[in-house]
PDB file of N, CA and C in Angstrom:
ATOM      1  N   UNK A   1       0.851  -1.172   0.000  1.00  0.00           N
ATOM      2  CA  UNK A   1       0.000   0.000   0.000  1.00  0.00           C
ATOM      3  C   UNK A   1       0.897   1.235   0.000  1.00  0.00           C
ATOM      4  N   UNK A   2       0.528   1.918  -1.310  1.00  0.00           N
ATOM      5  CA  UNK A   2       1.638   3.136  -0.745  1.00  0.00           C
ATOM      6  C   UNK A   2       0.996   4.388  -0.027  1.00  0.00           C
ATOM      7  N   UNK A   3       1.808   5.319   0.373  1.00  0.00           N
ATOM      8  CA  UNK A   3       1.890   6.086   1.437  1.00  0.00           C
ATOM      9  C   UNK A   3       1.034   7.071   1.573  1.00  0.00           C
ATOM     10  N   UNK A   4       0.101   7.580   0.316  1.00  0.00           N
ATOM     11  CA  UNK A   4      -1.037   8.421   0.440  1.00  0.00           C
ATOM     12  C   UNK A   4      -1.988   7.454   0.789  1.00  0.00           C
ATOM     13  N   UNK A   5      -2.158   6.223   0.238  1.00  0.00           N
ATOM     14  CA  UNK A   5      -3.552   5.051   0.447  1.00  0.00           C
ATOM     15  C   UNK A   5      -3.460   4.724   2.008  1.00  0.00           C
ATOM     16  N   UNK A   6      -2.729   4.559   2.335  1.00  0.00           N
ATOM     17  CA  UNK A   6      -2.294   3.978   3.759  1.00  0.00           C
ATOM     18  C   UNK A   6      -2.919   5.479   4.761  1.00  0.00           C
ATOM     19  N   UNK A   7      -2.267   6.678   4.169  1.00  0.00           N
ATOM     20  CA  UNK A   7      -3.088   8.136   4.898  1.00  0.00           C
ATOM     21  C   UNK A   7      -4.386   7.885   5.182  1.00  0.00           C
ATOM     22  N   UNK A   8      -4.914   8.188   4.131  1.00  0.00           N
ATOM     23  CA  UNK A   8      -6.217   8.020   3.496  1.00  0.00           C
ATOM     24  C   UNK A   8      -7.201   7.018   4.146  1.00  0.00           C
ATOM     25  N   UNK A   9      -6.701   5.812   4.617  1.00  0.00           N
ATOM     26  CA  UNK A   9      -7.233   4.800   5.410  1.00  0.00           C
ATOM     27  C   UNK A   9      -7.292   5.104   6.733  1.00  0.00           C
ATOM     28  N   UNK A  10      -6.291   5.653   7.119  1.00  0.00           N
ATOM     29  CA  UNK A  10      -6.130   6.274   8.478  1.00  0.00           C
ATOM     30  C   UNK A  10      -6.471   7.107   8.766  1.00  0.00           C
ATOM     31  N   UNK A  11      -7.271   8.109   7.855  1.00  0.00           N
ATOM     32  CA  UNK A  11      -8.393   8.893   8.134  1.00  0.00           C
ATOM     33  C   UNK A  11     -10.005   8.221   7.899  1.00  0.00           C
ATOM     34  N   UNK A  12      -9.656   7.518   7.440  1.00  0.00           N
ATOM     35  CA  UNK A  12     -11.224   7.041   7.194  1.00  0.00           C
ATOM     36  C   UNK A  12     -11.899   6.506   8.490  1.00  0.00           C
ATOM     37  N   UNK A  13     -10.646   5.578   9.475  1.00  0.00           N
ATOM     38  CA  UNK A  13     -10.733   5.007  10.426  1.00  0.00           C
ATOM     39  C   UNK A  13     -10.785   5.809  11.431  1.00  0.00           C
ATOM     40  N   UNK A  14     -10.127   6.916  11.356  1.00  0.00           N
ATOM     41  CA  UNK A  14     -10.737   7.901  12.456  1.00  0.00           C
ATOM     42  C   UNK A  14     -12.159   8.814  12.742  1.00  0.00           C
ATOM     43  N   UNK A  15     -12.310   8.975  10.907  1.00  0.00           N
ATOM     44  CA  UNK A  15     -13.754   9.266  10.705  1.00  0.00           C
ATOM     45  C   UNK A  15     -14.873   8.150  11.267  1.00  0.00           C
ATOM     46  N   UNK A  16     -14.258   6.895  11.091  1.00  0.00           N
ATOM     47  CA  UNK A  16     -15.159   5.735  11.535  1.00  0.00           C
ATOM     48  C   UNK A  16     -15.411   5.894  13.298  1.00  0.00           C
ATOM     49  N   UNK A  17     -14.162   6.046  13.719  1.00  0.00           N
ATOM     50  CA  UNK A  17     -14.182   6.196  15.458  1.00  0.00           C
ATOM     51  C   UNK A  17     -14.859   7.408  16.045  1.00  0.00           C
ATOM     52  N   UNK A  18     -14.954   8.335  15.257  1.00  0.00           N
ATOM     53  CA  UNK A  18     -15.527   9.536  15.581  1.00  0.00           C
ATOM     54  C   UNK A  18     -17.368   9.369  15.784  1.00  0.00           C
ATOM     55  N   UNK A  19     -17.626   8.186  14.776  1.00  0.00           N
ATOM     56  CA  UNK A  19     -18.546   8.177  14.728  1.00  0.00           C
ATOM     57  C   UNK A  19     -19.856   7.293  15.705  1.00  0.00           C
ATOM     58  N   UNK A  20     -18.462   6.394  16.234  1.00  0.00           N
ATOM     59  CA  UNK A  20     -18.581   5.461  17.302  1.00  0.00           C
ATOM     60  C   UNK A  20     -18.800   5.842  18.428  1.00  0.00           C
ATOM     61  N   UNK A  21     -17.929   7.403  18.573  1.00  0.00           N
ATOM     62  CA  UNK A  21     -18.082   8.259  20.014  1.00  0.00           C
ATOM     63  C   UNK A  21     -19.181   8.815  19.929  1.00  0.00           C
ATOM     64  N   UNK A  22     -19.635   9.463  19.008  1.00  0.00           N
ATOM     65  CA  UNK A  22     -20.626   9.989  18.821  1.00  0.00           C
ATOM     66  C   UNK A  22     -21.791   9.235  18.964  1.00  0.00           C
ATOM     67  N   UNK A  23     -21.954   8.015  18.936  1.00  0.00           N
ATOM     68  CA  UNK A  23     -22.896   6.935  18.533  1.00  0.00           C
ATOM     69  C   UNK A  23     -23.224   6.513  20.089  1.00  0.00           C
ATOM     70  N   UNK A  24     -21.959   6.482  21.070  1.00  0.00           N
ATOM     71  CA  UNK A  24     -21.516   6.264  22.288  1.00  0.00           C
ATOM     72  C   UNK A  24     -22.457   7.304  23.347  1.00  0.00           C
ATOM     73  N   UNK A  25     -21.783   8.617  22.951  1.00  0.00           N
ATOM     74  CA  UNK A  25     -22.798   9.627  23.682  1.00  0.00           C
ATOM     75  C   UNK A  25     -24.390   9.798  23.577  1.00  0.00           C
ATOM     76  N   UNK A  26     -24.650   9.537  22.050  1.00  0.00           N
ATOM     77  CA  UNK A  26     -26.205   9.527  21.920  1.00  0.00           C
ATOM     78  C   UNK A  26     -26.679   8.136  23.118  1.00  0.00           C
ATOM     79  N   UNK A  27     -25.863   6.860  23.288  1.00  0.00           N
ATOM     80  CA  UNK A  27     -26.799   6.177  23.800  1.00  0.00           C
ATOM     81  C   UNK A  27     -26.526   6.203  25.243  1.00  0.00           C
ATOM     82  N   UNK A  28     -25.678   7.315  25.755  1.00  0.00           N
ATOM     83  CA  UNK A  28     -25.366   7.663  27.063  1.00  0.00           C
ATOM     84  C   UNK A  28     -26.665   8.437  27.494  1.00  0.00           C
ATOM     85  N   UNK A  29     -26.884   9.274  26.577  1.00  0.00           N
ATOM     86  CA  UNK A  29     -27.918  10.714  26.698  1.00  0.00           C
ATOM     87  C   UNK A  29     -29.023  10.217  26.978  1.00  0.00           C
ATOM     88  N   UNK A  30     -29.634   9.124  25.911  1.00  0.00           N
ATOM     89  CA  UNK A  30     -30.703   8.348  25.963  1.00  0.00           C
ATOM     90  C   UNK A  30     -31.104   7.283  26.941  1.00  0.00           C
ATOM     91  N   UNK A  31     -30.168   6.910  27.462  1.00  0.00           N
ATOM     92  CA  UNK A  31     -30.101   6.077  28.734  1.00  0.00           C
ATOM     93  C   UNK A  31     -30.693   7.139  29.826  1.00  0.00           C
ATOM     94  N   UNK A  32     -29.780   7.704  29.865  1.00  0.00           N
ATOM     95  CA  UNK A  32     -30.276   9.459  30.645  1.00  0.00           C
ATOM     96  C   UNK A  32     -31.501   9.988  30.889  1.00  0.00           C
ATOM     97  N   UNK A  33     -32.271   9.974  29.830  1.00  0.00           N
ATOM     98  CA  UNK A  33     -33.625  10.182  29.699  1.00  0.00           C
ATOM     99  C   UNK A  33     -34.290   9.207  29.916  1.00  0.00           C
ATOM    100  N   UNK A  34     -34.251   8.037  29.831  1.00  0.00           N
ATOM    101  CA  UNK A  34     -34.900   7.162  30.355  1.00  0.00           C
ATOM    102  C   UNK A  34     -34.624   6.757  31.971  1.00  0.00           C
ATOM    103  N   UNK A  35     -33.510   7.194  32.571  1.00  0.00           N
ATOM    104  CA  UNK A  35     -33.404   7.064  33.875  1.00  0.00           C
ATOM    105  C   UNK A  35     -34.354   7.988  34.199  1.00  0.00           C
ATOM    106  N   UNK A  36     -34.095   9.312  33.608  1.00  0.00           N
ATOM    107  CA  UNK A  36     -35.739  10.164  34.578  1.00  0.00           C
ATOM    108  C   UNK A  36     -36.644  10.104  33.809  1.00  0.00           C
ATOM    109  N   UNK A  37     -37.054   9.735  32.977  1.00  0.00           N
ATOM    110  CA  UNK A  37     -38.272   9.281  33.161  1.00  0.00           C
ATOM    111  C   UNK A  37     -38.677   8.266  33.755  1.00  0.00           C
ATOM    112  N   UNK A  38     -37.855   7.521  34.384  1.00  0.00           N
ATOM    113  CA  UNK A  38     -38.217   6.148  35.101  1.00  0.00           C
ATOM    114  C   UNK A  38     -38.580   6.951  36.589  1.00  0.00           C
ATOM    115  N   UNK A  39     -38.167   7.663  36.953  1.00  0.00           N
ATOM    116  CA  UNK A  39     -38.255   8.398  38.364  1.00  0.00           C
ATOM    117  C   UNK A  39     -39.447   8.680  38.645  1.00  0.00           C
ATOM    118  N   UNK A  40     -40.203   9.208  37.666  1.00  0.00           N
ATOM    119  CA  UNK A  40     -41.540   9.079  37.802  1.00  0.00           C
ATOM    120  C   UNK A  40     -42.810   7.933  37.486  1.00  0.00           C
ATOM    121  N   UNK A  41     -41.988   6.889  36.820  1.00  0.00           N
ATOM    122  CA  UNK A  41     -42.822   5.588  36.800  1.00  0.00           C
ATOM    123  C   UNK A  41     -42.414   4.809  37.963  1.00  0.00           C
ATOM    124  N   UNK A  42     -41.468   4.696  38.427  1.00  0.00           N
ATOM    125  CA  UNK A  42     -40.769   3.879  39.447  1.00  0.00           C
ATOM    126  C   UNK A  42     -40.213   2.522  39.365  1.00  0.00           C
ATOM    127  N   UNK A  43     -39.987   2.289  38.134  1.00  0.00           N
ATOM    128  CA  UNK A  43     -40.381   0.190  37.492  1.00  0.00           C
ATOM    129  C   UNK A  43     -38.905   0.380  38.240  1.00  0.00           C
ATOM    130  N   UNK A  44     -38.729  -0.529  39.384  1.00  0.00           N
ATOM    131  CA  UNK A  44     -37.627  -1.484  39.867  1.00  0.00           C
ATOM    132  C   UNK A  44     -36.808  -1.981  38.372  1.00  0.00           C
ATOM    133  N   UNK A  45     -37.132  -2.919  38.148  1.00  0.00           N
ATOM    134  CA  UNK A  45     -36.086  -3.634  36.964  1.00  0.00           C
ATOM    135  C   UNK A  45     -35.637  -2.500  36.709  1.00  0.00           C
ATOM    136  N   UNK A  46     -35.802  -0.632  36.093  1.00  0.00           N
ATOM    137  CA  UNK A  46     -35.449  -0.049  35.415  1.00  0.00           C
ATOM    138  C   UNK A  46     -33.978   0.807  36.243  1.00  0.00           C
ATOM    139  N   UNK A  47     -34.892   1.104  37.808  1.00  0.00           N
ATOM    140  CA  UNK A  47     -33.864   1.329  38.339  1.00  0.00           C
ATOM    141  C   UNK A  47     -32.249   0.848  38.957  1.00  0.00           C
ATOM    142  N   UNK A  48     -32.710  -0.974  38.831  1.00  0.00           N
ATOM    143  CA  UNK A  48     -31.832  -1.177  39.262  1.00  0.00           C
ATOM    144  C   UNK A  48     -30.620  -1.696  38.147  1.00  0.00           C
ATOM    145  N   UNK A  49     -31.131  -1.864  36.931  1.00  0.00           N
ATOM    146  CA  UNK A  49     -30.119  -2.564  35.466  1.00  0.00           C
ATOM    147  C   UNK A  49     -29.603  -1.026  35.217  1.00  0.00           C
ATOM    148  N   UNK A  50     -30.334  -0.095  35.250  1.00  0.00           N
ATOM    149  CA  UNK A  50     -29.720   1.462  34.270  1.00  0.00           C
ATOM    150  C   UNK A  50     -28.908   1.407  34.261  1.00  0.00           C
ATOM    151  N   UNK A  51     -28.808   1.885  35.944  1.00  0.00           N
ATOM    152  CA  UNK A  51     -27.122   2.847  36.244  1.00  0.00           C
ATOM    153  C   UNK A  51     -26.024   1.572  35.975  1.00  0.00           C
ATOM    154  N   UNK A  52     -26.331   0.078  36.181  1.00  0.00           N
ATOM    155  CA  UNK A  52     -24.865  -0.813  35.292  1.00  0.00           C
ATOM    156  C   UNK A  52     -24.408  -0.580  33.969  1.00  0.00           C
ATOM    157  N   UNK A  53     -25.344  -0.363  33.349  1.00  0.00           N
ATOM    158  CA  UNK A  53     -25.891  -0.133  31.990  1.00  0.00           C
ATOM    159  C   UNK A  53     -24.936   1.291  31.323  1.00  0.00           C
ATOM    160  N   UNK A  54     -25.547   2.202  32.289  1.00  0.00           N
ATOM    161  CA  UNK A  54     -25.240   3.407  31.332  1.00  0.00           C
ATOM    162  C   UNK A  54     -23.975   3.796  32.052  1.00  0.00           C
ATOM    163  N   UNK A  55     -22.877   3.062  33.253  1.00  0.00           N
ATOM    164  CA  UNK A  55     -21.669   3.148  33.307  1.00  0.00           C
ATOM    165  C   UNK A  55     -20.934   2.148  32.531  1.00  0.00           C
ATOM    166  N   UNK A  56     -21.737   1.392  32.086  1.00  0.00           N
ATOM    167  CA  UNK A  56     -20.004   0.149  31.263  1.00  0.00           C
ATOM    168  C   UNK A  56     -20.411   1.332  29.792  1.00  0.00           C
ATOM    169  N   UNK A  57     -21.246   1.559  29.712  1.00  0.00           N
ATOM    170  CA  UNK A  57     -21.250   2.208  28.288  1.00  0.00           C
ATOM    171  C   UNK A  57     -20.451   3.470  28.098  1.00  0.00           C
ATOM    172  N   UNK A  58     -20.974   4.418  29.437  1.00  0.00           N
ATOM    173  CA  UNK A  58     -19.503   5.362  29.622  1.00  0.00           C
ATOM    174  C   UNK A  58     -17.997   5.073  29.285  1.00  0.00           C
ATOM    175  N   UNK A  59     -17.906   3.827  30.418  1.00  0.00           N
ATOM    176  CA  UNK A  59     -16.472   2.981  30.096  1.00  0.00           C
ATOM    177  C   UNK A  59     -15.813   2.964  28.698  1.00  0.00           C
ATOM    178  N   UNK A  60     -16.442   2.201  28.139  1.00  0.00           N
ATOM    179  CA  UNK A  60     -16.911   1.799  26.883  1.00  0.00           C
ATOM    180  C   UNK A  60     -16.400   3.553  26.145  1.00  0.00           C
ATOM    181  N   UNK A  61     -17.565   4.180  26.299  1.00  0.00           N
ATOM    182  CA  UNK A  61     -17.206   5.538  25.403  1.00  0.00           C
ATOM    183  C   UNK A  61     -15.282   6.318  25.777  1.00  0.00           C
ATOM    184  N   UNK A  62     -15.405   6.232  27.156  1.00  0.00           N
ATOM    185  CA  UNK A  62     -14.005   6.761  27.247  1.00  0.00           C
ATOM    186  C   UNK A  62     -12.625   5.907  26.737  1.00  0.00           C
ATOM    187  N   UNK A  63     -12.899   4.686  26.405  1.00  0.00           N
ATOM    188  CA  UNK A  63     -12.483   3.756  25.742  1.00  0.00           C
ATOM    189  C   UNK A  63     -12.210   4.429  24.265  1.00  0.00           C
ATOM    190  N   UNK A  64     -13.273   4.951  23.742  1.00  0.00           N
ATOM    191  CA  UNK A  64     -13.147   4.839  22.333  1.00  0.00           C
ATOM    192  C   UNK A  64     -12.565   5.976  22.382  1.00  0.00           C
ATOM    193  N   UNK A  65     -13.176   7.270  22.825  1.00  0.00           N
ATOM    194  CA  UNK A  65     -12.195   8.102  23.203  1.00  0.00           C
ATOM    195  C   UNK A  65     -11.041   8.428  23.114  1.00  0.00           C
ATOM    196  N   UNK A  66     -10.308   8.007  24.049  1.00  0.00           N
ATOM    197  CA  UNK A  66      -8.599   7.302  24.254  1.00  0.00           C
ATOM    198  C   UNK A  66      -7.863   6.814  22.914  1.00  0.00           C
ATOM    199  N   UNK A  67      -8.695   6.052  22.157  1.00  0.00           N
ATOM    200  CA  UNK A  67      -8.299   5.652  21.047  1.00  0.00           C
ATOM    201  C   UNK A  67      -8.246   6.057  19.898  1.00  0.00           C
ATOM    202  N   UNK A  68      -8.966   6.936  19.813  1.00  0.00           N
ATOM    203  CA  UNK A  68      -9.135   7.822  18.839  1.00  0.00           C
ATOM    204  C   UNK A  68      -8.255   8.822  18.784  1.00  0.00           C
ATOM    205  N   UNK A  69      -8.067   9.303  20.209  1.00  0.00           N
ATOM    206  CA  UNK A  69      -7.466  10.638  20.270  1.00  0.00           C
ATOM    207  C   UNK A  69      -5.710  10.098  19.947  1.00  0.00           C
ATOM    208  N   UNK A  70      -5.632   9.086  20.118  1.00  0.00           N
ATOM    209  CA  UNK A  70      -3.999   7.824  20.540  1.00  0.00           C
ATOM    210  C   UNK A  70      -4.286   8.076  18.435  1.00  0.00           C
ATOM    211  N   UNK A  71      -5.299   7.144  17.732  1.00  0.00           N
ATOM    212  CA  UNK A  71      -4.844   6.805  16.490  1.00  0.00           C
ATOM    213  C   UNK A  71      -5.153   8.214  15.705  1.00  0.00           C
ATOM    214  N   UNK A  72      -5.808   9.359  16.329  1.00  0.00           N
ATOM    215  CA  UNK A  72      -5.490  11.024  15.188  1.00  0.00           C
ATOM    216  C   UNK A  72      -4.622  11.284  15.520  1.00  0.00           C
ATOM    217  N   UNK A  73      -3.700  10.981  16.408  1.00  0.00           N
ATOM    218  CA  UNK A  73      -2.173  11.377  16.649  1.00  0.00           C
ATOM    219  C   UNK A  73      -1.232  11.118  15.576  1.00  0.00           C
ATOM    220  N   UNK A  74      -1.236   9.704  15.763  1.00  0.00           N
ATOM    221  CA  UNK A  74      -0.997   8.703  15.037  1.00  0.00           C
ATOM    222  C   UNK A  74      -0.880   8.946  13.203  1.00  0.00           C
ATOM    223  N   UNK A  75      -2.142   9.370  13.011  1.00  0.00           N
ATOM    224  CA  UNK A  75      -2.096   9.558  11.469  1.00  0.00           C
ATOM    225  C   UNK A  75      -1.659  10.658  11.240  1.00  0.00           C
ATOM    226  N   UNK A  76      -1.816  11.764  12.265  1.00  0.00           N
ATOM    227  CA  UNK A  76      -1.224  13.498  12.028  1.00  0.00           C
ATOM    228  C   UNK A  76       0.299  13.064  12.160  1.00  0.00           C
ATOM    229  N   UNK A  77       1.019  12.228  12.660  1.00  0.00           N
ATOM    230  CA  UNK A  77       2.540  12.098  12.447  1.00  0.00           C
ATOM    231  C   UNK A  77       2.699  11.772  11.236  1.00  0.00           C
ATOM    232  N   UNK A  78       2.105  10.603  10.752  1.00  0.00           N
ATOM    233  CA  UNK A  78       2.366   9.680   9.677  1.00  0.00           C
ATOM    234  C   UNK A  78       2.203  10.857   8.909  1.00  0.00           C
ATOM    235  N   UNK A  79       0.950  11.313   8.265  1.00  0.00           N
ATOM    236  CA  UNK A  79       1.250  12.336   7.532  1.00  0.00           C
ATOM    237  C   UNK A  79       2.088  12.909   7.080  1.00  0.00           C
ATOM    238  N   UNK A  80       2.782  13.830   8.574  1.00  0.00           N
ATOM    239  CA  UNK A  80       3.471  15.177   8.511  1.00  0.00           C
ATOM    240  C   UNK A  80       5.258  14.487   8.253  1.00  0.00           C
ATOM    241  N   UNK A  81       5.236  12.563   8.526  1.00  0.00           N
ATOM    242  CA  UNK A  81       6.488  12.623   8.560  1.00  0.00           C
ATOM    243  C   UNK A  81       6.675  11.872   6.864  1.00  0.00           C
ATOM    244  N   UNK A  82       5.272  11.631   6.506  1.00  0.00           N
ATOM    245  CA  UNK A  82       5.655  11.302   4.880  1.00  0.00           C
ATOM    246  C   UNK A  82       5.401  12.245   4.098  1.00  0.00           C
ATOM    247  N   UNK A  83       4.915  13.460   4.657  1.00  0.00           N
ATOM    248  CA  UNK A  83       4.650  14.947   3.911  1.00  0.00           C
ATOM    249  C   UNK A  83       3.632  13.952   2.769  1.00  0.00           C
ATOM    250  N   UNK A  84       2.345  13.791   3.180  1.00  0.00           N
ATOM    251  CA  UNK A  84       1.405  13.712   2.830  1.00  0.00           C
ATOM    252  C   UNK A  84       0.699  14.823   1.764  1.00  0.00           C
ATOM    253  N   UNK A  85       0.630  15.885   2.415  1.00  0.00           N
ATOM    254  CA  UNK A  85       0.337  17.292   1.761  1.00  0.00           C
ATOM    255  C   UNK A  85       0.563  17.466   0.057  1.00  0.00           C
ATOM    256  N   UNK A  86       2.321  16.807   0.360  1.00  0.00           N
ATOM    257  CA  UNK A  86       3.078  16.921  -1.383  1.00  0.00           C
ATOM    258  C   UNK A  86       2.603  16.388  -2.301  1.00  0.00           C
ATOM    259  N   UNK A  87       2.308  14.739  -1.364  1.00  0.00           N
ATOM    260  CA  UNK A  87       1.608  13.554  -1.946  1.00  0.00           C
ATOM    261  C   UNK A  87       0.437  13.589  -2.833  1.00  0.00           C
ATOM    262  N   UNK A  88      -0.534  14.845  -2.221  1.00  0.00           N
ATOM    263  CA  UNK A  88      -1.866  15.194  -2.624  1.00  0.00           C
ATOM    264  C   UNK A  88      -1.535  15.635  -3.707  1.00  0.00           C
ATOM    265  N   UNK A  89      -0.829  16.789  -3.424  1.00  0.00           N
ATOM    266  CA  UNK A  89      -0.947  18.015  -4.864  1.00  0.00           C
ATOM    267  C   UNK A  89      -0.334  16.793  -5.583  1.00  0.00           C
ATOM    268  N   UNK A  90       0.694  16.354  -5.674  1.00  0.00           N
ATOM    269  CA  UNK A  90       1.777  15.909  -6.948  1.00  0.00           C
ATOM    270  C   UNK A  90      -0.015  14.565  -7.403  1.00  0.00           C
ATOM    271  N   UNK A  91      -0.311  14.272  -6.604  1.00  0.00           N
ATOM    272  CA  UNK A  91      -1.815  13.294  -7.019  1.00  0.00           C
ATOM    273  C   UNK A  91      -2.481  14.287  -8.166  1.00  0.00           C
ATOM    274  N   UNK A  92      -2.750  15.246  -7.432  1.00  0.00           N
ATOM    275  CA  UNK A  92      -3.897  16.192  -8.260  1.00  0.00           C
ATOM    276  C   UNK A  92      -2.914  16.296  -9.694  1.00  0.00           C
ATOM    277  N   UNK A  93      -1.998  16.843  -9.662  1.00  0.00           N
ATOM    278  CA  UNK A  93      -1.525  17.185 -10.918  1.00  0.00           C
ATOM    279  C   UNK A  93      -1.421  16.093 -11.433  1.00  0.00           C
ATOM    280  N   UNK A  94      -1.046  14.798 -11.130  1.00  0.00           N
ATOM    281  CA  UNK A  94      -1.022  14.155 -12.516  1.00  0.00           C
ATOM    282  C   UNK A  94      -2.097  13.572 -12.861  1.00  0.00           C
ATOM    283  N   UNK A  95      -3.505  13.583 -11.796  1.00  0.00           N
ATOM    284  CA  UNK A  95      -4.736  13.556 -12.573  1.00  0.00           C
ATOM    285  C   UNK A  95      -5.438  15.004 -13.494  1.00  0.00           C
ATOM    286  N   UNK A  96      -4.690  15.866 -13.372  1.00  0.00           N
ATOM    287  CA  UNK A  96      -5.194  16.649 -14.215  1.00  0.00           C
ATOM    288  C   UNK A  96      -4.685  16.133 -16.010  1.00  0.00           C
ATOM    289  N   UNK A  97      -2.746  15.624 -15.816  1.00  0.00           N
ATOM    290  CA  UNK A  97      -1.973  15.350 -16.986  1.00  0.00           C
ATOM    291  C   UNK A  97      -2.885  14.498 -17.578  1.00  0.00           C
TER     292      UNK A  97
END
């Protein structure tokens, strides 16, 4: 794989993780809302599974988190140490040739 494709993947995969966190918080939020609204129904089962529930998923989110922030590091080196940037333009121009 050469060295722009290999970039290129390594952004895609961060776009992918981004989307995971994001995916992470919506079902944090939503857990959320269903804890109070349970406050006013009172259903036992609800109160007592949630809060396991909507901390491994936290876990879970700061997990992805961590990893994300570890592999955009990751690809912003790779980049900057294969000068990616050059890679592009000298791409563009010879799809223009």
């Amino acid at each position: 794989m050469d060295k722009l494709k290999k970039f290129e993947l390594m952004e895609k995969i961060s776009r992918e993780l981004e989307d995971v966190r994001k995916s992470q918080q919506a079902v944090l939020e939503k857990i959320g809302k269903i804890e109070v609204d349970n406050i006013e129904l009172g259903d036992q089962n609800l109160e007592k599974i949630l809060p396991d529930i909507f901390q491994r998923t936290a876990d879970n989110s700061d997990a992805i988190r961590q990893l994300l922030d570890s592999f955009q590091e990751k690809t912003d080196e790779y980049g900057e140490k294969n000068n990616v940037a050059k890679l592009k333009e000298q791409q563009q121009i010879n799809s223009i040739k």
